[in-house]
Protein backbone atom coordinates (compact mmCIF):
# COMPACT_ATOMS: atom_id res chain seq x y z
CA UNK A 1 79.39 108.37 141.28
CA UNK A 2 79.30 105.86 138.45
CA UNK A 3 81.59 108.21 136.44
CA UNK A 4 83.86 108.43 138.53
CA UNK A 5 84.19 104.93 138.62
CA UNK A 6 83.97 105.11 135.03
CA UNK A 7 87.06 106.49 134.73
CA UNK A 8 89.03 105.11 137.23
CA UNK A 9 88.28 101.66 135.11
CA UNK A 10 89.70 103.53 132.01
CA UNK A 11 92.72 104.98 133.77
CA UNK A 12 92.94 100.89 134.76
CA UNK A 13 92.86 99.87 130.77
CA UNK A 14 94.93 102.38 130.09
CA UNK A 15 97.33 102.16 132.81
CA UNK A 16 97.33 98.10 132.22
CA UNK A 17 98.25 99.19 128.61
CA UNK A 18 101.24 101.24 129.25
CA UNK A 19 102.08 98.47 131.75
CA UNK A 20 102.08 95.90 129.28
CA UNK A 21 103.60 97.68 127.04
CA UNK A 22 106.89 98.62 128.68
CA UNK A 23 107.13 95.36 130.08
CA UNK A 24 106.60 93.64 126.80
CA UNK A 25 105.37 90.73 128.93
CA UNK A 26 101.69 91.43 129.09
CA UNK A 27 101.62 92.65 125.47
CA UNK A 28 100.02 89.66 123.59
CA UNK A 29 97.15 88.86 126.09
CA UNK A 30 95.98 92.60 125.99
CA UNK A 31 96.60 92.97 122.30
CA UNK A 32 96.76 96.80 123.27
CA UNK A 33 99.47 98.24 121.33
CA UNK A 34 100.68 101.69 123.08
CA UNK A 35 102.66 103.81 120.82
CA UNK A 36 106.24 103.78 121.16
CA UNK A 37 109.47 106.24 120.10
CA UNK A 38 110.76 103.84 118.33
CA UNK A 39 109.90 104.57 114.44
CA UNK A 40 109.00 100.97 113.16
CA UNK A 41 106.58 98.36 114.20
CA UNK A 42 108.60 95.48 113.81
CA UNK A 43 110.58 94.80 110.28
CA UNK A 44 107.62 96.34 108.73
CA UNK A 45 105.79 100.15 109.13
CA UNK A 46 107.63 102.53 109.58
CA UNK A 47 107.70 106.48 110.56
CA UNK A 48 110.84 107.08 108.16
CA UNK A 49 109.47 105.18 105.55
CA UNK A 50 108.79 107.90 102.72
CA UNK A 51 111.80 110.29 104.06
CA UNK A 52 114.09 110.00 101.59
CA UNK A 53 112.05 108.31 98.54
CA UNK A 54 109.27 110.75 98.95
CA UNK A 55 109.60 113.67 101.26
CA UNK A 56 106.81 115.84 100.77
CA UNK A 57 104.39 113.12 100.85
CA UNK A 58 102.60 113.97 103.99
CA UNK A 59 102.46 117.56 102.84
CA UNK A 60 101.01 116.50 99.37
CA UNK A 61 97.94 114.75 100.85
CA UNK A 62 97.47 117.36 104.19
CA UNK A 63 97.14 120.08 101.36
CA UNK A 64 94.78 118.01 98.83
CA UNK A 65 92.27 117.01 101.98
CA UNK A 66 92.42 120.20 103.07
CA UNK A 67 91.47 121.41 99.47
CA UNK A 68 88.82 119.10 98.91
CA UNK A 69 87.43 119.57 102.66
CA UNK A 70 86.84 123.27 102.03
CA UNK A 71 85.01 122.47 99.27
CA UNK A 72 82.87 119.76 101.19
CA UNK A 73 83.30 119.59 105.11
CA UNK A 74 80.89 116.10 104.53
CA UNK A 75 84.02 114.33 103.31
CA UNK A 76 85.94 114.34 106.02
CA UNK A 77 83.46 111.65 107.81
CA UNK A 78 83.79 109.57 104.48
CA UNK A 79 87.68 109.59 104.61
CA UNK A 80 87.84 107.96 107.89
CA UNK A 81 84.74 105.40 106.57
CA UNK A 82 86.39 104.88 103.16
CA UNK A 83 89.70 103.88 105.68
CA UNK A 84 87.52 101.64 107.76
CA UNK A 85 86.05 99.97 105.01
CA UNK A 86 89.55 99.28 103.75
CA UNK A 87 90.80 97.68 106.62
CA UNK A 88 87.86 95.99 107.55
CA UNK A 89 87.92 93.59 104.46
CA UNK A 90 91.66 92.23 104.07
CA UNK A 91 93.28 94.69 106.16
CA UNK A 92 94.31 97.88 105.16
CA UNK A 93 95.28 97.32 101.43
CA UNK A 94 93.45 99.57 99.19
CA UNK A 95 91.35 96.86 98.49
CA UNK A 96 88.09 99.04 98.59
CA UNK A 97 89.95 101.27 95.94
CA UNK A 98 89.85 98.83 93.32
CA UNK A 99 86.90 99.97 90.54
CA UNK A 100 85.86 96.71 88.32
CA UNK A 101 83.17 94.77 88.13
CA UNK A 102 82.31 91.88 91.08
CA UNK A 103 85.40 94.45 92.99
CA UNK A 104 84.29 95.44 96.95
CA UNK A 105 83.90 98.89 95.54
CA UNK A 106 80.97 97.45 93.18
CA UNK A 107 78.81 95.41 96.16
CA UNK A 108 75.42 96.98 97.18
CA UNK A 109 76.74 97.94 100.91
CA UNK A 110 79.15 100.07 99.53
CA UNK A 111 76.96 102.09 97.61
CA UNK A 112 77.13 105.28 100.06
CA UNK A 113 81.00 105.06 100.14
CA UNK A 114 82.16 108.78 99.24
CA UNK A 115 86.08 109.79 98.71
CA UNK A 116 87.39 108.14 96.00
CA UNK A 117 87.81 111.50 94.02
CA UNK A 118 89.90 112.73 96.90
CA UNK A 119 92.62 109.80 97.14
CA UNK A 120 92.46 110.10 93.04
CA UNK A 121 93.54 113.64 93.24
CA UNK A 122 96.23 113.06 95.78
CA UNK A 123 97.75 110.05 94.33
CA UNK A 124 97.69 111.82 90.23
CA UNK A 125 99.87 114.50 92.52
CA UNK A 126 102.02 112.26 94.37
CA UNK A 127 102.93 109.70 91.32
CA UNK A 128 103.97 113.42 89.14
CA UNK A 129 106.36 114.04 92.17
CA UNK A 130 107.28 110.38 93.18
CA UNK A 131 106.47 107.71 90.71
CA UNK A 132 105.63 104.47 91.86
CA UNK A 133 106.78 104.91 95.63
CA UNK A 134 103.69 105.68 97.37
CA UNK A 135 101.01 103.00 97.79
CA UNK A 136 96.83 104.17 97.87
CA UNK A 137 96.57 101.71 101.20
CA UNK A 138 99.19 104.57 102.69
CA UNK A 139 97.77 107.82 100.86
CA UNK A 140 94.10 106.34 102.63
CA UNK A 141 95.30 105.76 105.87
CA UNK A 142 97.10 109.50 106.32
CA UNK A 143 94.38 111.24 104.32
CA UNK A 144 91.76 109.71 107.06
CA UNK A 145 94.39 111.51 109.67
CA UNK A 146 94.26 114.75 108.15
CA UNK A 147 90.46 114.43 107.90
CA UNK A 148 90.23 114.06 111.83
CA UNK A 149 92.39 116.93 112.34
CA UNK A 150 90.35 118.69 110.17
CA UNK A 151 87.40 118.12 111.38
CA UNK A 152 88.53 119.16 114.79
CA UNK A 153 89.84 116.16 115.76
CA UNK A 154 93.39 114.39 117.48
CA UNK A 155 96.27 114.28 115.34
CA UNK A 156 98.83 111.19 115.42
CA UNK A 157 102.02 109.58 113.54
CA UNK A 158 101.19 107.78 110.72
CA UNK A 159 103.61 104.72 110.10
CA UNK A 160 104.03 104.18 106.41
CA UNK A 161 104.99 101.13 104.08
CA UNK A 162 101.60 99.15 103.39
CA UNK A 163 101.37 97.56 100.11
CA UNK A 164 98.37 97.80 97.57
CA UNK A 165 96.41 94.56 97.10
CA UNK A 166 95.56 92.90 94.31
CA UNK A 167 92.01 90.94 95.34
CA UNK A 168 89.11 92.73 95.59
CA UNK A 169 85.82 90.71 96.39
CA UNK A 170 82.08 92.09 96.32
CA UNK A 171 81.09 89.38 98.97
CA UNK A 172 83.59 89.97 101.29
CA UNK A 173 82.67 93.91 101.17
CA UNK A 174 79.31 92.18 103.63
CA UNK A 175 81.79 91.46 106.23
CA UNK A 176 81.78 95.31 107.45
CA UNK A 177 80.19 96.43 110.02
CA UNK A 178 76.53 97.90 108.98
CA UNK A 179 74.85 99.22 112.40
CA UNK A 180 72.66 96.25 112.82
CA UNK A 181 74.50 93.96 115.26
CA UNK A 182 74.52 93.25 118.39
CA UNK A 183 77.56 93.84 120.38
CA UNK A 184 79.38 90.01 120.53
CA UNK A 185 79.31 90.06 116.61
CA UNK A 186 81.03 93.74 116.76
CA UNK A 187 83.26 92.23 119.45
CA UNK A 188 84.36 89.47 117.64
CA UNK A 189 84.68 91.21 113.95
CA UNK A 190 87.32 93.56 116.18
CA UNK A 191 88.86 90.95 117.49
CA UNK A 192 89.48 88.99 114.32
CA UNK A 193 91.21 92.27 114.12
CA UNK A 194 93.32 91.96 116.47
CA UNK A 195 91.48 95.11 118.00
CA UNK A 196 89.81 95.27 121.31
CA UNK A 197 86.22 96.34 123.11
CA UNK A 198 88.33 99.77 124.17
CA UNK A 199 88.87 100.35 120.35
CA UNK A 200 85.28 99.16 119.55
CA UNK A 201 84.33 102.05 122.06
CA UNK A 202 86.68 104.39 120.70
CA UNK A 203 86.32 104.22 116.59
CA UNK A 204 82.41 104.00 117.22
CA UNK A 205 83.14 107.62 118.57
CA UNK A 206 83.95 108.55 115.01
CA UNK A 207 80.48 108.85 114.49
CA UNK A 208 80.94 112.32 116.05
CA UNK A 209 80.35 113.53 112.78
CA UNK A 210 79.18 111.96 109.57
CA UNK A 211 75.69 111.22 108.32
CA UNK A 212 73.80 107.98 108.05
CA UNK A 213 71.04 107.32 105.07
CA UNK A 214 67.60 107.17 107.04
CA UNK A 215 67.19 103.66 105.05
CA UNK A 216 69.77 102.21 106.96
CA UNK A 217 67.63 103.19 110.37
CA UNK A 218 64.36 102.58 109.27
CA UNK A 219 63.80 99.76 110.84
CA UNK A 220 64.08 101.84 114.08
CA UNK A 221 61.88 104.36 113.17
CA UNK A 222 58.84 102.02 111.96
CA UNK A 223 59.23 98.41 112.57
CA UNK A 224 61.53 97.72 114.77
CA UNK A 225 62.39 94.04 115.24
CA UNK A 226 59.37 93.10 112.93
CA UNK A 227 57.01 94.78 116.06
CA UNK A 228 55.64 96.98 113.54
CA UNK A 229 56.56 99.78 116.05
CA UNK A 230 59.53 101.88 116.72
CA UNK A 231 62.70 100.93 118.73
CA UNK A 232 61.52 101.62 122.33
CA UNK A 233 65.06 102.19 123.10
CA UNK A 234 64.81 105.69 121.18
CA UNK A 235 64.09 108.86 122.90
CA UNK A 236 60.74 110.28 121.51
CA UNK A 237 61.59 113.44 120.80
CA UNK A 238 64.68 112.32 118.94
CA UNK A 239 62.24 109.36 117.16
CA UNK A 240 59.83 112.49 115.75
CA UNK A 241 62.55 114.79 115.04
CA UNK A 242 64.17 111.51 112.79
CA UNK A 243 60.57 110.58 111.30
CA UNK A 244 60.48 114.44 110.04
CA UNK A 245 64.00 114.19 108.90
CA UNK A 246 63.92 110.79 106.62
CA UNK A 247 60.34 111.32 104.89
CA UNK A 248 62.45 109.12 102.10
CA UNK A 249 65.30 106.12 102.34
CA UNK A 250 67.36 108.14 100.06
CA UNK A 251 67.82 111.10 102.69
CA UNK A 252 70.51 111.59 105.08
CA UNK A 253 70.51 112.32 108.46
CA UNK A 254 73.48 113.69 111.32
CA UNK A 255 74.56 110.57 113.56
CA UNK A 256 75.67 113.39 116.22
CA UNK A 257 72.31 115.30 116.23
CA UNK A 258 73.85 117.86 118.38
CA UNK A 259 77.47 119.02 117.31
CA UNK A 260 76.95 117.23 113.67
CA UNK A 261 79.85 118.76 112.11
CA UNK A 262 82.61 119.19 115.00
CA UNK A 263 84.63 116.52 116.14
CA UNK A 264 84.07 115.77 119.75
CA UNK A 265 83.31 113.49 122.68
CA UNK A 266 79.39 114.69 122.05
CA UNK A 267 78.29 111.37 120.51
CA UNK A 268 78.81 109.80 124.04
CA UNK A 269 77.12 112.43 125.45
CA UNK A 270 73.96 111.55 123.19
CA UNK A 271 74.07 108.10 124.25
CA UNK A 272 72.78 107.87 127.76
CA UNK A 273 69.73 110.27 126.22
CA UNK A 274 68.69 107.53 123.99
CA UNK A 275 70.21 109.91 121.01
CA UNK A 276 72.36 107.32 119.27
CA UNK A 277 71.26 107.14 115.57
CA UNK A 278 72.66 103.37 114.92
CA UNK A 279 71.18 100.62 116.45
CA UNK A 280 74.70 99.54 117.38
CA UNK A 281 75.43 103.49 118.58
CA UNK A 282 72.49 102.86 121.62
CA UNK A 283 73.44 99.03 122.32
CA UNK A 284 77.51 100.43 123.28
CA UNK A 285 75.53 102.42 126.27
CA UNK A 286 73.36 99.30 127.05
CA UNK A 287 75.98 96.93 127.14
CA UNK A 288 77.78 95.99 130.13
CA UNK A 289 81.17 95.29 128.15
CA UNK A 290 80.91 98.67 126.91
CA UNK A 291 79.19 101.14 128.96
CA UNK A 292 81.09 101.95 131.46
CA UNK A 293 83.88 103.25 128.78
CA UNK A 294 80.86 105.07 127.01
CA UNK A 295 80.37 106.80 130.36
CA UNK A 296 84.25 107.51 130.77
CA UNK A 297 84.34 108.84 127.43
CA UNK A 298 81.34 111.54 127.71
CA UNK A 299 82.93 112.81 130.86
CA UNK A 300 86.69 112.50 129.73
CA UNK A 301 87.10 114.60 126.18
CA UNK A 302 90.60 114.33 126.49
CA UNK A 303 91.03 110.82 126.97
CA UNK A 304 88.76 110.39 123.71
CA UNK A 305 91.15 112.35 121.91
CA UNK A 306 94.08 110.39 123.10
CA UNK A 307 92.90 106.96 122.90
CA UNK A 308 91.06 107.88 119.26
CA UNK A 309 94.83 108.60 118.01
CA UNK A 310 96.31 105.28 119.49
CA UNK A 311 93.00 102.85 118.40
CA UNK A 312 93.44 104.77 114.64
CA UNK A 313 96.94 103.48 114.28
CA UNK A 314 96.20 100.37 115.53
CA UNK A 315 92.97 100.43 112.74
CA UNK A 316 95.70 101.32 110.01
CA UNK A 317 98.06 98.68 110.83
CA UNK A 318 95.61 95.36 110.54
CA UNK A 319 96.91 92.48 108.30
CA UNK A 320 99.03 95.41 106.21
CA UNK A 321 100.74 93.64 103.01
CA UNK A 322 104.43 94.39 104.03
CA UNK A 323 106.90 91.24 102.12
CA UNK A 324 108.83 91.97 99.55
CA UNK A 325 106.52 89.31 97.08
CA UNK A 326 103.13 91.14 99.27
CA UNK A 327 101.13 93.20 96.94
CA UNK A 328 102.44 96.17 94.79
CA UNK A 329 102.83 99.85 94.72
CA UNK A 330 99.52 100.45 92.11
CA UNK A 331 99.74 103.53 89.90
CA UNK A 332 96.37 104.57 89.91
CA UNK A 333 94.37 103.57 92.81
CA UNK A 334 91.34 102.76 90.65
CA UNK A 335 93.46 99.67 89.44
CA UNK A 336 95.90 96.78 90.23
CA UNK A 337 99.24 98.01 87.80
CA UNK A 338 98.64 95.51 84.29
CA UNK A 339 101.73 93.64 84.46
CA UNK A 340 99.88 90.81 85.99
């Protein structure tokens, strides 16, 4: 029964949504952007962007992640991280691309951040076919698509035209989400977003695949809120099966214990089993602002699938440097271009 009402309340979001979004009335108080035809998003991204500057772009970095995913299925979880990362901290700008000292890149919480080789490669390719056209914030945002599809995932349109920023702060790399907080902080960061609790729901589902570093849940395993004792809220076989897996910090561990490396609506599924690896994975199921989509969700692959595509492109297009004086088009990714 509660499924069912589960999903009727998502059909409800989602028909409120399209609503909203064809009226163009309701748009700003449900800050729910449904995709559209048309090919821009304002004066700003745009579908057509590359077209004629740079056709083969989106061919240039499918083939590359597709390359460097054969090599390493593990990297297509770190694209889409590397892309959250990005736009968490000064919207999507490249930002966490930037390789000097006191640089986001550098801080301590981005120490398990994996991918930069990849969006090297691809960029050294695109800049020998299309010099200076094709910003990193761009080549990150469609190489985290192709990493989704890859993995099994939804594809979707990626609008291009982001610029490449030129600040890059350790301190502000803290402001991303870690997997300790409660749901009102993770509501609010998305919000400062201009993202809602639907795509809090939604990108959390991400961790479909990927891995976590058992010293980022130890807490749960042995002392859980300074109790000395685990996180009740774990399911005991799952705790002993974790305890076996991260005899050190420095290990890594599945956050989908079940279907680790296929894309899927399975992490939802693990949820009401007390199977989510992140403290913040459980608290979606346990919180009344959020569980009934979590419920929807496990029930309704294809509405995952769907609404993952739409809450992506609303991901890659927070506080993106668009103005003609906005950021630049860097050469390598690793650096801001020296004529500044």
């Amino acid at each position: 029964m509660q499924s069912s009402i589960s999903f009727l309340f998502v059909l409800l979001v989602l028909h409120l949504t399209s609503a909203s979004s064809q009226s163009g009335e309701g748009e700003h108080f449900l800050k729910i952007h449904k995709l559209t035809d048309s090919s821009s998003f304002g004066d700003a991204l745009s579908f057509a962007h590359y077209y004629q500057k740079c056709p083969e772009v989106e061919s240039i970095i499918n083939n590359k992640v597709k390359e460097w995913i054969k090599k390493d299925y593990t990297l297509a979880a770190s694209l889409i991280r590397l892309h959250f990362h990005d736009c968490s901290v000064r919207g999507c700008d490249g930002s966490i691309l930037l390789n000097h000292e006191g640089s986001e890149r550098k801080a301590e919480v981005s120490k398990t951040l994996r991918g930069f080789e990849v969006i090297d490669d691809i960029k050294a390719e695109i800049e020998k076919k299309c010099p200076k056209t094709v910003s990193c914030a761009d080549i990150l945002t469609a190489a985290s698509r192709d990493a989704t599809v890859l993995a099994g995932g939804p594809y979707w349109m990626v609008p291009y035209g982001r610029k490449d920023g030129l600040v890059s702060l350790a301190k502000e790399a803290q402001l991303v989400p870690m997997g300790h907080e409660d749901i009102t902080s993770l509501v609010e960061f998305y919000q400062s977003k201009g993202l809602t609790v639907l795509d809090l729901a939604i990108l959390s589902g991400a961790h479909t695949i990927g891995r976590a570093s058992c010293g980022s849940i130890q807490d749960r395993l042995y002392n859980y809120s300074g109790t000395g004792k685990p996180d009740p809220s774990l399911n005991v076989q799952y705790l002993n099966f974790l305890k076996r897996k991260c005899r050190w910090a420095s290990e890594y561990v599945d956050l989908d214990a079940t279907t680790p490396k296929t894309f899927d609506s399975q992490y939802y599924s693990n949820l009401p089993k007390k199977m989510g690896l992140l403290a913040t994975d459980e608290k979606l199921y346990t919180d009344p602002r959020t569980a009934l989509l979590v419920s929807a969700l496990a029930d309704q692959p294809s509405l995952f699938f769907y609404q993952f595509g739409v809450s992506m492109t609303k991901l890659g297009n927070v506080q993106c440097l668009l103005g003609p004086n906005e950021g630049e088009i860097r050469t390598n990714c690793n650096f801001v271009n020296s004529h500044h």
